[in-house]
Protein backbone atom coordinates (compact mmCIF):
# COMPACT_ATOMS: atom_id res chain seq x y z
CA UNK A 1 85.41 238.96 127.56
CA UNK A 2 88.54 239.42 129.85
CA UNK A 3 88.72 237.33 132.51
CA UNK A 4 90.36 239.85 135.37
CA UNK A 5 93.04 238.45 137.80
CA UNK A 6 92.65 240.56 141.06
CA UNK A 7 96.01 241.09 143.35
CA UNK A 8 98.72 239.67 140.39
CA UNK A 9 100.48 242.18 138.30
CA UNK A 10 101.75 240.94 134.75
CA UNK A 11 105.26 239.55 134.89
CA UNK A 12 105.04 238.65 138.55
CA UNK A 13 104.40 234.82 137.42
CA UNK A 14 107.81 234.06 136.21
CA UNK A 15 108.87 234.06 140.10
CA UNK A 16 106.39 232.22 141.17
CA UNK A 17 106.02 229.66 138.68
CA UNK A 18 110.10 229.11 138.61
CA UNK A 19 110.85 229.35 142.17
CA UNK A 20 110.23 225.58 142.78
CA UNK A 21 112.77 222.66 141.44
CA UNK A 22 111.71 219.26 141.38
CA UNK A 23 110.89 215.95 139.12
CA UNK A 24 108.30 213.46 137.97
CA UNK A 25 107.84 209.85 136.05
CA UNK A 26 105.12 207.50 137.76
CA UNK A 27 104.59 203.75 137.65
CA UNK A 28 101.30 203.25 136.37
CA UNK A 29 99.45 200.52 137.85
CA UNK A 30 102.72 198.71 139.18
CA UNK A 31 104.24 198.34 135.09
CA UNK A 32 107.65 199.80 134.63
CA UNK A 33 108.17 202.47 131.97
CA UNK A 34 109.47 200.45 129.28
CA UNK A 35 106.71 198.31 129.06
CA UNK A 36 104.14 198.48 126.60
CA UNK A 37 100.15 198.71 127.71
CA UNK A 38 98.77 195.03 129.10
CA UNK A 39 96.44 193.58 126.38
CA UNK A 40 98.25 195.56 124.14
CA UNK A 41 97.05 196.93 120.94
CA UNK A 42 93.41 195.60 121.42
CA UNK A 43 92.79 197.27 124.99
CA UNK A 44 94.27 200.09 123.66
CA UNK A 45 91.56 200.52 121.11
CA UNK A 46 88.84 199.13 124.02
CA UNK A 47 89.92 202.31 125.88
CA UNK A 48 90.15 204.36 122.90
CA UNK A 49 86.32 204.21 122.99
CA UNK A 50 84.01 206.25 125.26
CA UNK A 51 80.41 206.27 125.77
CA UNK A 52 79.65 209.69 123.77
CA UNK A 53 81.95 211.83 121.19
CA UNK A 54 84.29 210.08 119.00
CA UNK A 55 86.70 206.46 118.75
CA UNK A 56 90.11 208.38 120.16
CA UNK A 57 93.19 207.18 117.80
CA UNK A 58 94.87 204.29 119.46
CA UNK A 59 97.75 205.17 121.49
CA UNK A 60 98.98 204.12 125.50
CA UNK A 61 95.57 203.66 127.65
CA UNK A 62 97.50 206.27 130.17
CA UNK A 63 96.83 208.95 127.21
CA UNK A 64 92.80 208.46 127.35
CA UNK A 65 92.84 208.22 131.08
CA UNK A 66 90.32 210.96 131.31
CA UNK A 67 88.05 209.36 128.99
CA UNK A 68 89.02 205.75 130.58
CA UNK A 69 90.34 206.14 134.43
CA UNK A 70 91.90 203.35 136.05
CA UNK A 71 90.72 205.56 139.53
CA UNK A 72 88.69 207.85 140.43
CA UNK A 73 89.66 210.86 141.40
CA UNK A 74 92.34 211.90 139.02
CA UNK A 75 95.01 214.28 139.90
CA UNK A 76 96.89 216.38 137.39
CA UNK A 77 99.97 217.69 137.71
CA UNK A 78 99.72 221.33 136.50
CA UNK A 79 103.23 222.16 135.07
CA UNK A 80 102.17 226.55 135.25
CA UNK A 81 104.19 225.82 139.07
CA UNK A 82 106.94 223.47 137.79
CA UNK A 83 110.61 224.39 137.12
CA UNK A 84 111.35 225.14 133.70
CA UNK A 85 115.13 224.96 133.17
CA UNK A 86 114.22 221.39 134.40
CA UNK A 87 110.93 220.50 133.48
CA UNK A 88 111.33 217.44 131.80
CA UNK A 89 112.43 215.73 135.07
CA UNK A 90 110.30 217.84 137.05
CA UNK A 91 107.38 216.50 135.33
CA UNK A 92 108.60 213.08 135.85
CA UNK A 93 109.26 213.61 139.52
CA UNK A 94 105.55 214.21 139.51
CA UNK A 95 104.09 211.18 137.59
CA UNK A 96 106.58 209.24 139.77
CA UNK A 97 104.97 210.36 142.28
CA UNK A 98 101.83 209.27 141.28
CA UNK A 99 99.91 211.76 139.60
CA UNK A 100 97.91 210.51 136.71
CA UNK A 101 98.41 213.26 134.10
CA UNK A 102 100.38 216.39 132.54
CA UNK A 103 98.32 219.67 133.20
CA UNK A 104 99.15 222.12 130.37
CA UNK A 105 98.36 225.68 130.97
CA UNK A 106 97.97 227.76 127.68
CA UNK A 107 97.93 231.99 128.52
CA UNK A 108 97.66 234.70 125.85
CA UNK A 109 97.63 237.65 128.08
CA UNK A 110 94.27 238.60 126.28
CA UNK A 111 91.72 236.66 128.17
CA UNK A 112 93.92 236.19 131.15
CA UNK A 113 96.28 238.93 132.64
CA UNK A 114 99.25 236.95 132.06
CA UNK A 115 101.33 234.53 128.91
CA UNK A 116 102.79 231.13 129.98
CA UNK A 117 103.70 228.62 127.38
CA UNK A 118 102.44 227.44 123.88
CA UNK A 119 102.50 224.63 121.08
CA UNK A 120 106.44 224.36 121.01
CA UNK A 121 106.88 223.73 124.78
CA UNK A 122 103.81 221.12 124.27
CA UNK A 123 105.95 219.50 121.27
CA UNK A 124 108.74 219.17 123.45
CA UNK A 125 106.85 217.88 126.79
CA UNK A 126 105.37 215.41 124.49
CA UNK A 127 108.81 214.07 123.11
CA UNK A 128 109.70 213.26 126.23
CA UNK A 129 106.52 211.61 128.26
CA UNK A 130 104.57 210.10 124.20
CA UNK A 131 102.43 207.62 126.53
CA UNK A 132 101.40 210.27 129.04
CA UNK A 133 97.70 212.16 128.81
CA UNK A 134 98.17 215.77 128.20
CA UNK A 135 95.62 218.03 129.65
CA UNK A 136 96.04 221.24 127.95
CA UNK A 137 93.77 224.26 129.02
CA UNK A 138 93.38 227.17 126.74
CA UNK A 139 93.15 230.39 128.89
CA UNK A 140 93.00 232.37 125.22
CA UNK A 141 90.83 234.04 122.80
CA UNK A 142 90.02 232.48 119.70
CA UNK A 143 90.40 228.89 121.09
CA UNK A 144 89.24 227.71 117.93
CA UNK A 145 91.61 228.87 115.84
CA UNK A 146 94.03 226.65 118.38
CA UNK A 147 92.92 223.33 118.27
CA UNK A 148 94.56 222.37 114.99
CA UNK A 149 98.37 223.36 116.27
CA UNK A 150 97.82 222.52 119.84
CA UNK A 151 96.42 218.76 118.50
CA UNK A 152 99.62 218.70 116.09
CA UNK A 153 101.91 219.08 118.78
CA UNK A 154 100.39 216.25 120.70
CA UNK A 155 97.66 217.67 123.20
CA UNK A 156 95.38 214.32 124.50
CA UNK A 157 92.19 216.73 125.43
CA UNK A 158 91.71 220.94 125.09
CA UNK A 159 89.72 222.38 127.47
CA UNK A 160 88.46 226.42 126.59
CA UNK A 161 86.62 229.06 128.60
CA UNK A 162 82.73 229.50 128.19
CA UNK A 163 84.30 233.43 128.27
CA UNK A 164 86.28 233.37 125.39
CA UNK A 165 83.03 232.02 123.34
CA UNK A 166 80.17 234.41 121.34
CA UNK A 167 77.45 232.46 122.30
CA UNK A 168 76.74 228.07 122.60
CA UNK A 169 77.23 227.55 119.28
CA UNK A 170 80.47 229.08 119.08
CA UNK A 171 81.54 227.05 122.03
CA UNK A 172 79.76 223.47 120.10
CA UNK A 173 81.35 224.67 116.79
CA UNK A 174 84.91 224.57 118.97
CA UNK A 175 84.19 221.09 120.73
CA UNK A 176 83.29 219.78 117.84
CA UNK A 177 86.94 220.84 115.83
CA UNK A 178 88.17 219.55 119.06
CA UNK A 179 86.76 215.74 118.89
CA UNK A 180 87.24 215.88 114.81
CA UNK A 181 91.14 216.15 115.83
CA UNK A 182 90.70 213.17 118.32
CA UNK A 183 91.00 214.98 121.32
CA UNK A 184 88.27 214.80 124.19
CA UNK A 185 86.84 218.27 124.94
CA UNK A 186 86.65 220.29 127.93
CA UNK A 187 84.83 223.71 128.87
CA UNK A 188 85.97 225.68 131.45
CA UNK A 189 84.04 228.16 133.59
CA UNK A 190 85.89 231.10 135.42
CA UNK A 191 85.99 231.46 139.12
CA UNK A 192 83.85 235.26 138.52
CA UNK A 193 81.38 233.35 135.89
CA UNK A 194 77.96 232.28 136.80
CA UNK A 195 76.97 228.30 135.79
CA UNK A 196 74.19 229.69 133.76
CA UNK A 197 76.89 231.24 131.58
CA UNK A 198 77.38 227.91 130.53
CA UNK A 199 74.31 225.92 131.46
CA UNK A 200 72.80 224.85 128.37
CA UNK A 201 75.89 222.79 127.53
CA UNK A 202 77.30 221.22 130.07
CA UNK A 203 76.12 217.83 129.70
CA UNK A 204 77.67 217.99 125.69
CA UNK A 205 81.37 217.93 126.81
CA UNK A 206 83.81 215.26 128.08
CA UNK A 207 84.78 217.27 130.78
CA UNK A 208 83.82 220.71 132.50
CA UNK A 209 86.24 222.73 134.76
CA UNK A 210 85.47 224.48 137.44
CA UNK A 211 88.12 227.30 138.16
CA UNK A 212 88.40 227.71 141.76
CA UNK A 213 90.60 231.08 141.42
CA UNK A 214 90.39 233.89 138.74
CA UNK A 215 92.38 232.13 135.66
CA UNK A 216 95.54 233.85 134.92
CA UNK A 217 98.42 232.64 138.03
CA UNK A 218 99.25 230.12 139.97
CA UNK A 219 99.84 230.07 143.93
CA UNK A 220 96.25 231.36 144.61
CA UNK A 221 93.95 231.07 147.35
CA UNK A 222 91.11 228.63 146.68
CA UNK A 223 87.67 230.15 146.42
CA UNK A 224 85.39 228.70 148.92
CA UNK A 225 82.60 230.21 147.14
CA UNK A 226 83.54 227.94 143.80
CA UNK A 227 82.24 224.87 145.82
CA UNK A 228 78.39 225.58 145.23
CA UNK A 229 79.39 226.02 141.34
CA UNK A 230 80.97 222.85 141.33
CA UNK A 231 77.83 221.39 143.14
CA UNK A 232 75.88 222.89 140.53
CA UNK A 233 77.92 221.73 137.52
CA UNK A 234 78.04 218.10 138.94
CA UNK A 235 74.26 217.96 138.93
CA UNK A 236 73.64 218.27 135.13
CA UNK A 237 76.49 216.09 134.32
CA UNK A 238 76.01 212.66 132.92
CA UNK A 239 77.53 209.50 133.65
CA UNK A 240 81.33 209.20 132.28
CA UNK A 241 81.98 213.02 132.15
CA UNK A 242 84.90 214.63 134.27
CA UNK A 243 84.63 217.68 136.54
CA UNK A 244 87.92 219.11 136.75
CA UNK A 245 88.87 221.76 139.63
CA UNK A 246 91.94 223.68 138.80
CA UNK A 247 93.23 226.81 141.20
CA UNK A 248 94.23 226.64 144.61
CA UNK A 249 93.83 222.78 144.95
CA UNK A 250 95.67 220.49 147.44
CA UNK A 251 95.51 218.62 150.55
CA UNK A 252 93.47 221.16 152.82
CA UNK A 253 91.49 221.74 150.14
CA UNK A 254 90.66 219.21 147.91
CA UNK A 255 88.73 217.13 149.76
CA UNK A 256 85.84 219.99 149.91
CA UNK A 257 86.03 219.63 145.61
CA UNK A 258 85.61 215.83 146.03
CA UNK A 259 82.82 216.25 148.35
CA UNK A 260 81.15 219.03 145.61
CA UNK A 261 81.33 216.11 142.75
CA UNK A 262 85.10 216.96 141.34
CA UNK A 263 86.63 213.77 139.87
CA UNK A 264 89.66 215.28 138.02
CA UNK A 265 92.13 217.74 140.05
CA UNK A 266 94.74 219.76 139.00
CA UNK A 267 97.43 220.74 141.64
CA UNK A 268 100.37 222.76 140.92
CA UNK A 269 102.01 224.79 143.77
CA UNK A 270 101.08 221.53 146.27
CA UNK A 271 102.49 219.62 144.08
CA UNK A 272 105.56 221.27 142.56
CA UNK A 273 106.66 223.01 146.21
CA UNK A 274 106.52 219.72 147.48
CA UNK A 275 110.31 218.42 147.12
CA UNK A 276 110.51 215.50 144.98
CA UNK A 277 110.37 211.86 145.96
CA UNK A 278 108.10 210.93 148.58
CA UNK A 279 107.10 213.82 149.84
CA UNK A 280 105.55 214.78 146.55
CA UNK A 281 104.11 211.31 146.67
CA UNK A 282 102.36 211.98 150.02
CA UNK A 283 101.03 215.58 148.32
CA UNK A 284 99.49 213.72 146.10
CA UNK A 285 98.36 210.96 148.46
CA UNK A 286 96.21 213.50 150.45
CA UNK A 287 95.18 215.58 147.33
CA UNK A 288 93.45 212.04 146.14
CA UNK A 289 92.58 211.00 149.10
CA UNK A 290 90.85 208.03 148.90
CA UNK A 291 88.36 206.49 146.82
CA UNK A 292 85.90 208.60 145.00
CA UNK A 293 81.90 208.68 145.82
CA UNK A 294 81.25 208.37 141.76
């Protein structure tokens, strides 16, 4: 199934997703960079485990933070929006800034009208940030046939559309390739899909996204109308999974996704258009804002 992207033409995305400069590296919980995890090897492991799928390989508790968060809600910083003849300090610009993870988007111009990036840009972004958690979506056909290169070049979790699947098994055959790797696992559900495309599984994953925009750019309006869906999805979740919002999200209108039952949030135009420093920081500030009801 092809997810459509109304009111984008291909090749339009390269403008939009380079027109913004900035740069990201964040202090996580007050440590500096260059030091190691506190507890070290032994709460890595304690954060390594989860209360369903499998024991994680032990790396930096920032890489499981989905699995493990030090706060609720998350925000991601979706990289689709960030400048890519600087993206490694644009990235850190943004976990400076305080966001708590790398959003990778993954497009094959199959499922989604549009390509954007792949397993060698991954292998680079994960040279430079190896403690960070890497978020990658798959907006791609044959997802399964992914997760073996996309772990290999250092994705943390994989998240795949319930539209790229033949049927629930297909999509538990993929999650379960996914966890084997050591990678949490994520299903996604389009802003044009119905829940019950997806219903029968959605308390089997470590995370479900809600798109709030038709997958395929970036700089979209948020769809008011994905708000029930998320309401929907949060409902027959079970304690320690995410629900991730991605399309259209910032400050005006994330705090409607909180409300719905999103935990995890994945910004990119707020973010990246926001110049970097602190008034990224303050993006991201009013994107989280506050504590979470969870």
């Amino acid at each position: 199934m092809r997810i459509k992207s109304p009111g984008r033409k291909y090749g339009e995305e390269g403008a939009a997703s380079g027109r913004n400069c900035r740069s990201l590296r964040r202090a996580q919980n007050g440590r500096p960079p260059s030091l190691g995890p506190p507890g070290g090897a032994s709460e890595s492991r304690a954060c390594a485990r989860g209360s369903f799928g499998p024991v994680l390989p032990v790396h930096s508790p920032v890489r499981h933070v989905l699995r493990s968060p030090p706060r609720l809600p998350l925000v991601g910083a979706s990289i689709l929006a960030a400048d890519f003849l600087r993206l490694e300090a644009d990235i850190r610009a943004a976990l400076d800034a305080g966001a708590d993870f790398i959003h990778y988007d993954v497009m094959d111009g199959h499922l989604v009208p549009n390509l954007a990036l792949g397993t060698d840009v991954l292998k680079a972004v994960r040279r430079a940030f190896p403690d960070e958690c890497i978020d990658a979506h798959l907006m791609i056909d044959n997802p399964g046939d992914f997760v073996g290169p996309f772990a290999d070049a250092g994705a943390d979790h994989l998240t795949f559309h319930i539209e790229a699947c033949e049927g629930a098994e297909d999509a538990r055959r993929i999650r379960d390739a996914i966890r084997a790797r050591g990678m949490t696992a994520g299903l996604a559900i389009d802003g044009g899909t119905p829940v019950s495309r997806a219903e029968a599984m959605l308390g089997e994953f470590d995370l479900v996204l809600v798109m709030s925009i038709h997958a395929g750019f970036s700089g979209q309006r948020f769809m008011p109308e994905s708000l029930d869906k998320m309401r929907a999805v949060r409902a027959r979740l079970v304690p320690g999974q995410r629900l991730e919002v991605d399309g259209g999200v910032g400050p005006q209108t994330a705090p409607a996704a909180i409300e719905a039952g999103c935990d995890t949030l994945a910004a990119a135009s707020a973010i990246f258009g926001a110049a970097a420093g602190e008034a990224r920081a303050e993006v991201i500030r009013r994107i989280r804002g506050g504590s979470s009801p969870f």
